[in-house]
Protein backbone atom coordinates (compact mmCIF):
# COMPACT_ATOMS: atom_id res chain seq x y z
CA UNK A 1 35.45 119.62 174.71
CA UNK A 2 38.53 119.09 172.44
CA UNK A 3 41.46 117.68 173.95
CA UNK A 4 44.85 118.79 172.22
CA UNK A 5 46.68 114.98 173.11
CA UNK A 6 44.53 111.78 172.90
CA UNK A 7 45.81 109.67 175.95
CA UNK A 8 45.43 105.95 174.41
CA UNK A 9 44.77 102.97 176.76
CA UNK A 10 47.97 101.63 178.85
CA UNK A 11 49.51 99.02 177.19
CA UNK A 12 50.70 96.35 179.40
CA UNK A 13 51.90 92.31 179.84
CA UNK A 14 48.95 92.00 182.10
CA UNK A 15 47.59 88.98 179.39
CA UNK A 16 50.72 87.40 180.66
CA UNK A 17 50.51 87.90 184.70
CA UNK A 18 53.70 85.33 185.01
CA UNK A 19 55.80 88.21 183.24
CA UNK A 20 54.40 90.63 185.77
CA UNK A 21 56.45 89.49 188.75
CA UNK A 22 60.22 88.92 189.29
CA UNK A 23 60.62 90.72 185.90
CA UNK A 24 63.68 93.34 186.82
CA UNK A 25 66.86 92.68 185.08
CA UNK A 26 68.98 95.41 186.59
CA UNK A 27 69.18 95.78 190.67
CA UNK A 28 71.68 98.00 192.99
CA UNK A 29 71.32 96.79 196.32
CA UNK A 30 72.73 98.48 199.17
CA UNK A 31 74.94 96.83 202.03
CA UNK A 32 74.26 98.13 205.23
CA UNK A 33 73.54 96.80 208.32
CA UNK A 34 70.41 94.88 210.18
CA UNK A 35 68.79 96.75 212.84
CA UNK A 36 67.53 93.97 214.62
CA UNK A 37 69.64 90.94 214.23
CA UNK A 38 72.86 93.67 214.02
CA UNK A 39 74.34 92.19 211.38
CA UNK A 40 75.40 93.03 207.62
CA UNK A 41 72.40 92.71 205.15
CA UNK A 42 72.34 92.98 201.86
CA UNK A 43 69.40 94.48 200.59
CA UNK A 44 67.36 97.89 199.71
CA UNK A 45 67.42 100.89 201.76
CA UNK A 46 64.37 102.32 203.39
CA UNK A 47 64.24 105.90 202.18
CA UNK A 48 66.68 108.18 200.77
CA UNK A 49 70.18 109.18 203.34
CA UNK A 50 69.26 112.17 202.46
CA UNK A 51 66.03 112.05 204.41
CA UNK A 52 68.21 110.55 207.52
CA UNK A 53 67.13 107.02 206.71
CA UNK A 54 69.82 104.63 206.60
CA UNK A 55 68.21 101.40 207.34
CA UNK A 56 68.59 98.67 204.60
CA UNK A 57 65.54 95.83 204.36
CA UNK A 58 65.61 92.62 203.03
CA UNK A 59 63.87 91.94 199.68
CA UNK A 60 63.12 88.23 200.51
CA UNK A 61 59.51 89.64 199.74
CA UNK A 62 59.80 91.75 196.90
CA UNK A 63 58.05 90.68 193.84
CA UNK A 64 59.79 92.28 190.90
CA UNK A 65 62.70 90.65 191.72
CA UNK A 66 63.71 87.17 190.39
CA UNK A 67 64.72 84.58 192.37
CA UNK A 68 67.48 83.21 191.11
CA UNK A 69 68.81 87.40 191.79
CA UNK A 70 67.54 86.94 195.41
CA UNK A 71 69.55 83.87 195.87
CA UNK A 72 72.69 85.64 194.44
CA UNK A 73 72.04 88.46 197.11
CA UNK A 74 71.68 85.92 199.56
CA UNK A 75 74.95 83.73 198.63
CA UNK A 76 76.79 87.56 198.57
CA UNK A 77 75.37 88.36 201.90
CA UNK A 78 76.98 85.11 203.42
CA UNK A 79 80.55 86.26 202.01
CA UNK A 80 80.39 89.97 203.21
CA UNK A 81 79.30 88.56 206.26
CA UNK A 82 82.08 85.84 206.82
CA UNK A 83 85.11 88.55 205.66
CA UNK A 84 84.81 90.22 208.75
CA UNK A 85 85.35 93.03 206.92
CA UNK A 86 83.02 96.40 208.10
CA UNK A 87 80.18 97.28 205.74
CA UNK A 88 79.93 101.33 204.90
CA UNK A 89 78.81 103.71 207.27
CA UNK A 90 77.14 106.78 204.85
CA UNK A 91 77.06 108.76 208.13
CA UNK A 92 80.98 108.75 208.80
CA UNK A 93 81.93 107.14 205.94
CA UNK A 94 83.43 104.10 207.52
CA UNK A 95 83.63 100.70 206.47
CA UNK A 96 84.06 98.85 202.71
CA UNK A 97 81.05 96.94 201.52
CA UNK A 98 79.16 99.36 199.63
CA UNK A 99 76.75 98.16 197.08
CA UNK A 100 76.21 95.59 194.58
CA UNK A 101 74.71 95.87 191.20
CA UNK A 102 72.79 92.76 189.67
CA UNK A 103 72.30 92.27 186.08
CA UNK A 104 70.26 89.26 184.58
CA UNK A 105 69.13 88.13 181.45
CA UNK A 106 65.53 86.03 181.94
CA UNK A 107 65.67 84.93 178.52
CA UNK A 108 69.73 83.32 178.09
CA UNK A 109 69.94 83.11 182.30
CA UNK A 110 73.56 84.73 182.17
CA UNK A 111 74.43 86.99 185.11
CA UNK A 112 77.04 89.88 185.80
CA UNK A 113 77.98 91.08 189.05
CA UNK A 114 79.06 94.68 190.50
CA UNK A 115 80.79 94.73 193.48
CA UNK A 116 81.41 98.45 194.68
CA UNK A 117 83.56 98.75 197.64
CA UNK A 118 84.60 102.06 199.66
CA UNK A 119 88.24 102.47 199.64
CA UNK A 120 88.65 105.18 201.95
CA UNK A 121 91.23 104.47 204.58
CA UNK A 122 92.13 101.20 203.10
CA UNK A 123 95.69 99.92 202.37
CA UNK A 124 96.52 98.37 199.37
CA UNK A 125 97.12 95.11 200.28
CA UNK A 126 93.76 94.28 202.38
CA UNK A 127 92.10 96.04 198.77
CA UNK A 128 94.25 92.92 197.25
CA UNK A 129 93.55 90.44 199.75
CA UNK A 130 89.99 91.56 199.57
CA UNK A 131 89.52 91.61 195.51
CA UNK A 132 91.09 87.67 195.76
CA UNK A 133 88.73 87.06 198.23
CA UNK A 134 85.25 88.07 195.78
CA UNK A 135 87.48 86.03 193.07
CA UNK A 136 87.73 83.01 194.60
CA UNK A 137 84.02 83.21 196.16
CA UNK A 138 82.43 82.81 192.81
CA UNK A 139 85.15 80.84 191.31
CA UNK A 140 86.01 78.16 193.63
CA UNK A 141 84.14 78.62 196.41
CA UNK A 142 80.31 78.92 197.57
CA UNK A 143 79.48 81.45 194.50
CA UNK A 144 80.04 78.99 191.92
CA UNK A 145 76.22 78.32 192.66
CA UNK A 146 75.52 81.65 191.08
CA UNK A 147 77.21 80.64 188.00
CA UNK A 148 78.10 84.43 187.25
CA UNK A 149 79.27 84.96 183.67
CA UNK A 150 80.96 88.47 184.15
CA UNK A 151 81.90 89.39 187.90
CA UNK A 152 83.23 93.01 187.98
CA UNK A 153 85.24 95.03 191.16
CA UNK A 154 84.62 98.89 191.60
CA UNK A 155 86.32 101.57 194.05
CA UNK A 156 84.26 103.89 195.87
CA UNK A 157 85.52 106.45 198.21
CA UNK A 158 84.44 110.57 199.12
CA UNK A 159 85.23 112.61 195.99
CA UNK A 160 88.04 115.60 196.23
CA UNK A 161 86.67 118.50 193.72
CA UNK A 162 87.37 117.91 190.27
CA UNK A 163 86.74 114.14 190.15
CA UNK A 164 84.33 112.35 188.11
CA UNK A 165 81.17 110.92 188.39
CA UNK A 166 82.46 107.18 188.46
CA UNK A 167 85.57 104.95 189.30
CA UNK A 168 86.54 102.54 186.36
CA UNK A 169 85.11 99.17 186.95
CA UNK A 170 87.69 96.06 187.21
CA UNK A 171 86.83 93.01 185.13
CA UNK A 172 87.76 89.88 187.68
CA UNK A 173 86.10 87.14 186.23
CA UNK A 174 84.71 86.05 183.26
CA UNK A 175 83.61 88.26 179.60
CA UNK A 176 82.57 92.00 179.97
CA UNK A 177 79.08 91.69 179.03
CA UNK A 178 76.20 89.81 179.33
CA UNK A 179 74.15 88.77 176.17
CA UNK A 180 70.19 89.64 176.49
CA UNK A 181 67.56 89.11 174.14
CA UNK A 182 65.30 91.71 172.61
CA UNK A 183 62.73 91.01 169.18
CA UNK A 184 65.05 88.54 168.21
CA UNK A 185 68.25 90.23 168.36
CA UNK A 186 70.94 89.09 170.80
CA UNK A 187 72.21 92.41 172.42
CA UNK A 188 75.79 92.90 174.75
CA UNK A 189 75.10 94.54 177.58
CA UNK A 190 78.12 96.04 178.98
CA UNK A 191 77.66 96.92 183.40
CA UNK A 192 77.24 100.84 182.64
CA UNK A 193 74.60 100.03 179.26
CA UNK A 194 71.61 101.54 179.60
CA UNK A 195 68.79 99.33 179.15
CA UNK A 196 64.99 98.70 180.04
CA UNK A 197 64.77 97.17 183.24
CA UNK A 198 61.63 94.56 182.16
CA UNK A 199 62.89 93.07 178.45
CA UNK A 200 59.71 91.72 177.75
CA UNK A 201 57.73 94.83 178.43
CA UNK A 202 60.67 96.90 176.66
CA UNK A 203 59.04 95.02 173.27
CA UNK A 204 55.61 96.03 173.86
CA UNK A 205 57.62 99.84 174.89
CA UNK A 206 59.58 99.20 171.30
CA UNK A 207 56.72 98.17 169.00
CA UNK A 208 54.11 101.49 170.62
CA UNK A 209 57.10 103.93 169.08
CA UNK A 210 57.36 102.44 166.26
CA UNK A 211 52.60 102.44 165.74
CA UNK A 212 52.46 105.98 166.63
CA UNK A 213 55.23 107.34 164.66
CA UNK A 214 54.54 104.82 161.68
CA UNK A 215 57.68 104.16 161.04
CA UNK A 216 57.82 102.35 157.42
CA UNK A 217 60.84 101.02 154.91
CA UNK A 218 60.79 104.80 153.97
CA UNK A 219 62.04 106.33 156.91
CA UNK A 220 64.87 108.01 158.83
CA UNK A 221 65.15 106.93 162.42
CA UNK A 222 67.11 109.78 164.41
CA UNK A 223 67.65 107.41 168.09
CA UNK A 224 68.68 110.14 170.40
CA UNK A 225 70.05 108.78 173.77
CA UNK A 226 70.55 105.73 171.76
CA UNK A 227 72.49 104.20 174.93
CA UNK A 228 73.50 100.50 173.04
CA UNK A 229 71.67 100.84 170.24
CA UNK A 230 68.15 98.78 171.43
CA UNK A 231 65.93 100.62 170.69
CA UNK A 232 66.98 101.71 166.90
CA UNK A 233 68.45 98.18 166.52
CA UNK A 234 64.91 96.45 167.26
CA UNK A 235 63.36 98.57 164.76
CA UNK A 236 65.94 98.60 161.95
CA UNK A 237 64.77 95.77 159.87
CA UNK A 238 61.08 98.32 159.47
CA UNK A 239 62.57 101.47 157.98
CA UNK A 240 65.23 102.83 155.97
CA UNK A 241 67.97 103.98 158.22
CA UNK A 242 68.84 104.37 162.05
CA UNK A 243 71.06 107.39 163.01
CA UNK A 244 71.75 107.45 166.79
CA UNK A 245 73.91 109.75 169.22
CA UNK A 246 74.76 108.77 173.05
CA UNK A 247 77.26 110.72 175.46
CA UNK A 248 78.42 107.31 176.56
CA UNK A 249 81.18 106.45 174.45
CA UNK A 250 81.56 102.45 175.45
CA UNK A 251 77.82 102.46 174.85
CA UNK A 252 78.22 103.32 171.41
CA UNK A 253 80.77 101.16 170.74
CA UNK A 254 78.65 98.39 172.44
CA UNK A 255 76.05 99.68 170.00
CA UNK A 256 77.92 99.14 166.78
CA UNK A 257 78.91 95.87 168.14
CA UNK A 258 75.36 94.98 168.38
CA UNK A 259 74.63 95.73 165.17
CA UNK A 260 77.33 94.14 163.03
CA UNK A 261 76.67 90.77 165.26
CA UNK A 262 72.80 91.33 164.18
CA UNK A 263 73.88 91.62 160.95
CA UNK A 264 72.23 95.19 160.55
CA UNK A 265 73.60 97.35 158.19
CA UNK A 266 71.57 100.57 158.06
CA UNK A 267 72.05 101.95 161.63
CA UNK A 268 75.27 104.07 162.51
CA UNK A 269 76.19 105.88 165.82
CA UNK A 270 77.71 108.33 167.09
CA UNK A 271 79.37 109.31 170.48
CA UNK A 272 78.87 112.94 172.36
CA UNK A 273 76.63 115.49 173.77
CA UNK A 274 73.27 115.38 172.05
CA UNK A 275 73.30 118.85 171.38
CA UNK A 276 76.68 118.79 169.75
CA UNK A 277 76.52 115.48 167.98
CA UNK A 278 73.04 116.33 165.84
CA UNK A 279 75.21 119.03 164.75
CA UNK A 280 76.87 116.86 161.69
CA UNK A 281 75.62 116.19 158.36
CA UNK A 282 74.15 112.98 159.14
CA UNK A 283 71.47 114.39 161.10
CA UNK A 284 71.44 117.59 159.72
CA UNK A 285 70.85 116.32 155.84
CA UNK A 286 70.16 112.24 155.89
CA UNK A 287 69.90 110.11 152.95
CA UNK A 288 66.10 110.32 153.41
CA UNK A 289 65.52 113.58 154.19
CA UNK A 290 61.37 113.40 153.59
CA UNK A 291 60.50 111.04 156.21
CA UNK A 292 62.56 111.48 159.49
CA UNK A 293 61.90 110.49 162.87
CA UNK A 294 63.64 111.36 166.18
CA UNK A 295 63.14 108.57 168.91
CA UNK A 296 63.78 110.47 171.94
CA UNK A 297 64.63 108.19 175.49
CA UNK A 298 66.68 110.41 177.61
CA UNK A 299 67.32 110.27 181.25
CA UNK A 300 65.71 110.96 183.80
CA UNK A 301 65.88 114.50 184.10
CA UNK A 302 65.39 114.97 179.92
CA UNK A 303 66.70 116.29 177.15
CA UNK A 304 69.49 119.53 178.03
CA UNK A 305 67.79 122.37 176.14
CA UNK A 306 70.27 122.90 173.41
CA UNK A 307 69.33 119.60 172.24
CA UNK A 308 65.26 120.45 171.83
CA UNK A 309 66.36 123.81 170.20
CA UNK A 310 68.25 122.11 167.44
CA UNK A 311 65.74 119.48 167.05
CA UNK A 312 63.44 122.47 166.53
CA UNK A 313 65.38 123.61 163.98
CA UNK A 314 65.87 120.34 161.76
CA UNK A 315 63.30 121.29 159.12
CA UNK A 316 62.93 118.16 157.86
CA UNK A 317 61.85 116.53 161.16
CA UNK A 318 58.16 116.37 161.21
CA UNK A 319 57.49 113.80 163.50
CA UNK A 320 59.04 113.37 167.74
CA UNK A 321 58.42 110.15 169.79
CA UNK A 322 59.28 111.03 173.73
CA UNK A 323 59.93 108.00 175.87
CA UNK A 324 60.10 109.56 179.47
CA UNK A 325 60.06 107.03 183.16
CA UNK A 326 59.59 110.38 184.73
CA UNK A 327 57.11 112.66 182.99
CA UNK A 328 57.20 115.60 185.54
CA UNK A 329 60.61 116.21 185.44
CA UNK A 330 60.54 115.77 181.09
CA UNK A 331 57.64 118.61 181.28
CA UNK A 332 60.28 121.34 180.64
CA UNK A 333 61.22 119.48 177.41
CA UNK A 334 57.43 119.13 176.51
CA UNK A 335 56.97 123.08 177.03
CA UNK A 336 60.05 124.03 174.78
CA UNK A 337 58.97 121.88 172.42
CA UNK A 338 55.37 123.06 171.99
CA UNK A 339 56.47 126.68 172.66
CA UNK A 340 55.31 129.06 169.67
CA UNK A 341 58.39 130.59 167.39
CA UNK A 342 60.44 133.10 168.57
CA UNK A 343 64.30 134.32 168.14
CA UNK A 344 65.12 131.76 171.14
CA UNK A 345 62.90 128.90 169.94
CA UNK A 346 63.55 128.44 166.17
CA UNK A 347 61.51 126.58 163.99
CA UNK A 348 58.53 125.61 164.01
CA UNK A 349 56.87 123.99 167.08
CA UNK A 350 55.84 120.12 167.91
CA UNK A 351 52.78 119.27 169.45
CA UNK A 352 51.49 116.26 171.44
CA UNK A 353 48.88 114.52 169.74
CA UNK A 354 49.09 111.26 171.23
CA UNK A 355 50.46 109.37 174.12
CA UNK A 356 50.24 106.03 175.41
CA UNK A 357 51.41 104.92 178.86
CA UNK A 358 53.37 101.84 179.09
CA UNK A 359 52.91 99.50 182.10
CA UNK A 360 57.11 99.05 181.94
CA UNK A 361 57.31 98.62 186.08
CA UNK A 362 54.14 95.94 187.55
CA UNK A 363 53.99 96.01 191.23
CA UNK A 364 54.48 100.00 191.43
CA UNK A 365 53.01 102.96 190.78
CA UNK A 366 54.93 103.71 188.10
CA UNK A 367 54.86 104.10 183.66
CA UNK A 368 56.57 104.78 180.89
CA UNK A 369 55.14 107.06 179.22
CA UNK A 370 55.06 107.77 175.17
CA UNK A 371 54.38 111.34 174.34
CA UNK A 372 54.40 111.85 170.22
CA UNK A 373 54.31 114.68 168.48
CA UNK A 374 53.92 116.39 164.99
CA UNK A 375 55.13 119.44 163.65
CA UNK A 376 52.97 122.09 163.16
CA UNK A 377 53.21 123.49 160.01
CA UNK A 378 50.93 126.89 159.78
């Protein structure tokens, strides 16, 4: 039997089991309430609301999470609780504490904070009183034990038609970005950068992209989803030139941050739709036009389709690497990529002929997984 994709052994930290536990650098943690004790808790909820579960748990037993981010949850808990002031309700939409998001850095220890409160049905001065009162916390008061480098405030309230996605986030204390380490590049991380949850698994992620395409000084690196620049970043010093689009604006600015504090000088980025952005010259007609590479690491849902049609049409990309979390729901990307020719699908097709999962998330059920492909030329 001939298999079309050869499915390559998982890659994994599993030589290093340390690394395999409290190895999450990114939480959102839900403040609800305890069913037993009937207090606030700070914590993960059991189930999605949309299922009708509402309960949040405490993670004192979790094992991809660090310590020192349990302790911060803990120190948190003990101010939400002391305010007084009523944690959210999702089913009424009641009460302020919402959520807080946690972002570490195992490797230089610094530490940003989220705190997302609902504002719905709250005056202006107890939002005051209550922004002063997360200040002072972590600035002169218990939290100072945290030691939190960048401590940010966001609104949250029911959304009127027309509004976007997010509130702007409130710097209160501190720098606006954390500095994590990656193959021996110091990277900002800004609180809406996208980045691999486990650092040290995102290198062995970073260096299986860069075998199966084999990448060398020769060639073109198209990052697509580039978020702050990581992934092109790590692997800029091993080819010729890194050209990478994101929708997120701040990200790409984070991303040519990154790279002039790296010193890198052959990656450029660009801000906008996907599908729009690979549009210009730079992608349409690089410098090295014979060896190109598209590094694909969309969300979770994939690629939109406009974007894999114009890839599709690049004739002088020959080679596809497909980072995907979520597989299932990037198998609509995998189809119109493979597709055969036809006045909707331009250009010749890709097809998978490799893929290696990537053990990115220990204690779950879950991979990465790396899909690449080659063009098919007759």
């Amino acid at each position: 039997m001939v298999f079309p994709c050869e499915l390559l052994e998982i890659q994994s930290l599993k030589n290093d089991p340390e690394k395999c536990v409290g190895y999450r650098n990114k939480c959102e943690f839900t403040i609800g309430m305890d069913v037993e004790n009937k207090e606030p808790i700070v914590g993960f909820r059991v189930g999605a609301y949309n299922q009708g579960k509402t309960c949040v748990a405490p993670i004192d037993n979790i094992l991809n999470v660090p310590q020192r981010m349990k302790d911060v949850v803990k120190c948190f808990q003990d101010l939400v609780r002391a305010s007084k002031v009523p944690v959210f309700d999702p089913e009424n939409y009641t009460g302020h504490w919402r959520q807080l998001t946690v972002r570490l850095s195992l490797k230089t220890g610094q530490l940003m904070l989220i705190c997302v409160v609902h504002t719905e049905n709250m005056e202006d001065s107890a939002l005051t009183s209550l922004k002063q009162l997360i200040l002072s916390y972590f600035t002169e008061g218990a939290g100072t034990d945290c030691k939190v480098d960048s401590l940010y405030f966001q609104k949250a309230k029911k959304r009127a038609a027309g509004e976007g996605n997010s509130f702007p986030l409130e710097l209160l204390h501190g720098q606006g970005y954390i500095i994590e380490e990656v193959k021996g590049l110091k990277l900002r991380i800004s609180p809406e950068s996208f980045f691999q949850i486990n650092t040290a698994a995102s290198e062995v992620l970073f260096d299986a992209a860069k075998d199966l395409a084999s990448i060398n000084s020769q060639t073109t690196v198209l990052d697509v989803c580039c978020g702050s620049g990581t992934i092109g970043l790590s692997i800029a010093k091993d080819c010729a030139q890194v050209i990478g689009v994101e929708i997120q604006e701040e990200a790409v600015n984070m991303a040519k941050l990154n790279a002039t504090e790296n010193g890198i000088t052959n990656a450029i980025f660009f801000a906008g739709k996907a599908e729009e952005v690979m549009n210009r010259r730079e992608f349409q007609n690089p410098e090295n036009a014979n060896d190109v590479v598209a590094i694909v690491d969309p969300p979770r849902a994939g690629l939109h389709n406009k974007a894999i049609l114009l890839l599709r049409r690049m004739t002088h990309l020959k080679r596809l690497v497909y980072m995907s979390c979520n597989p299932k729901g990037a198998m609509q990307n995998f189809l119109s990529l493979s597709m055969a020719e036809s006045k909707t699908k331009q250009g010749a097709p890709f097809v998978p002929v490799k893929a290696v999962p990537v053990d990115m998330f220990p204690q779950t059920p879950h991979c990465e997984l790396i899909v690449y492909f080659e063009r098919l030329e007759s």
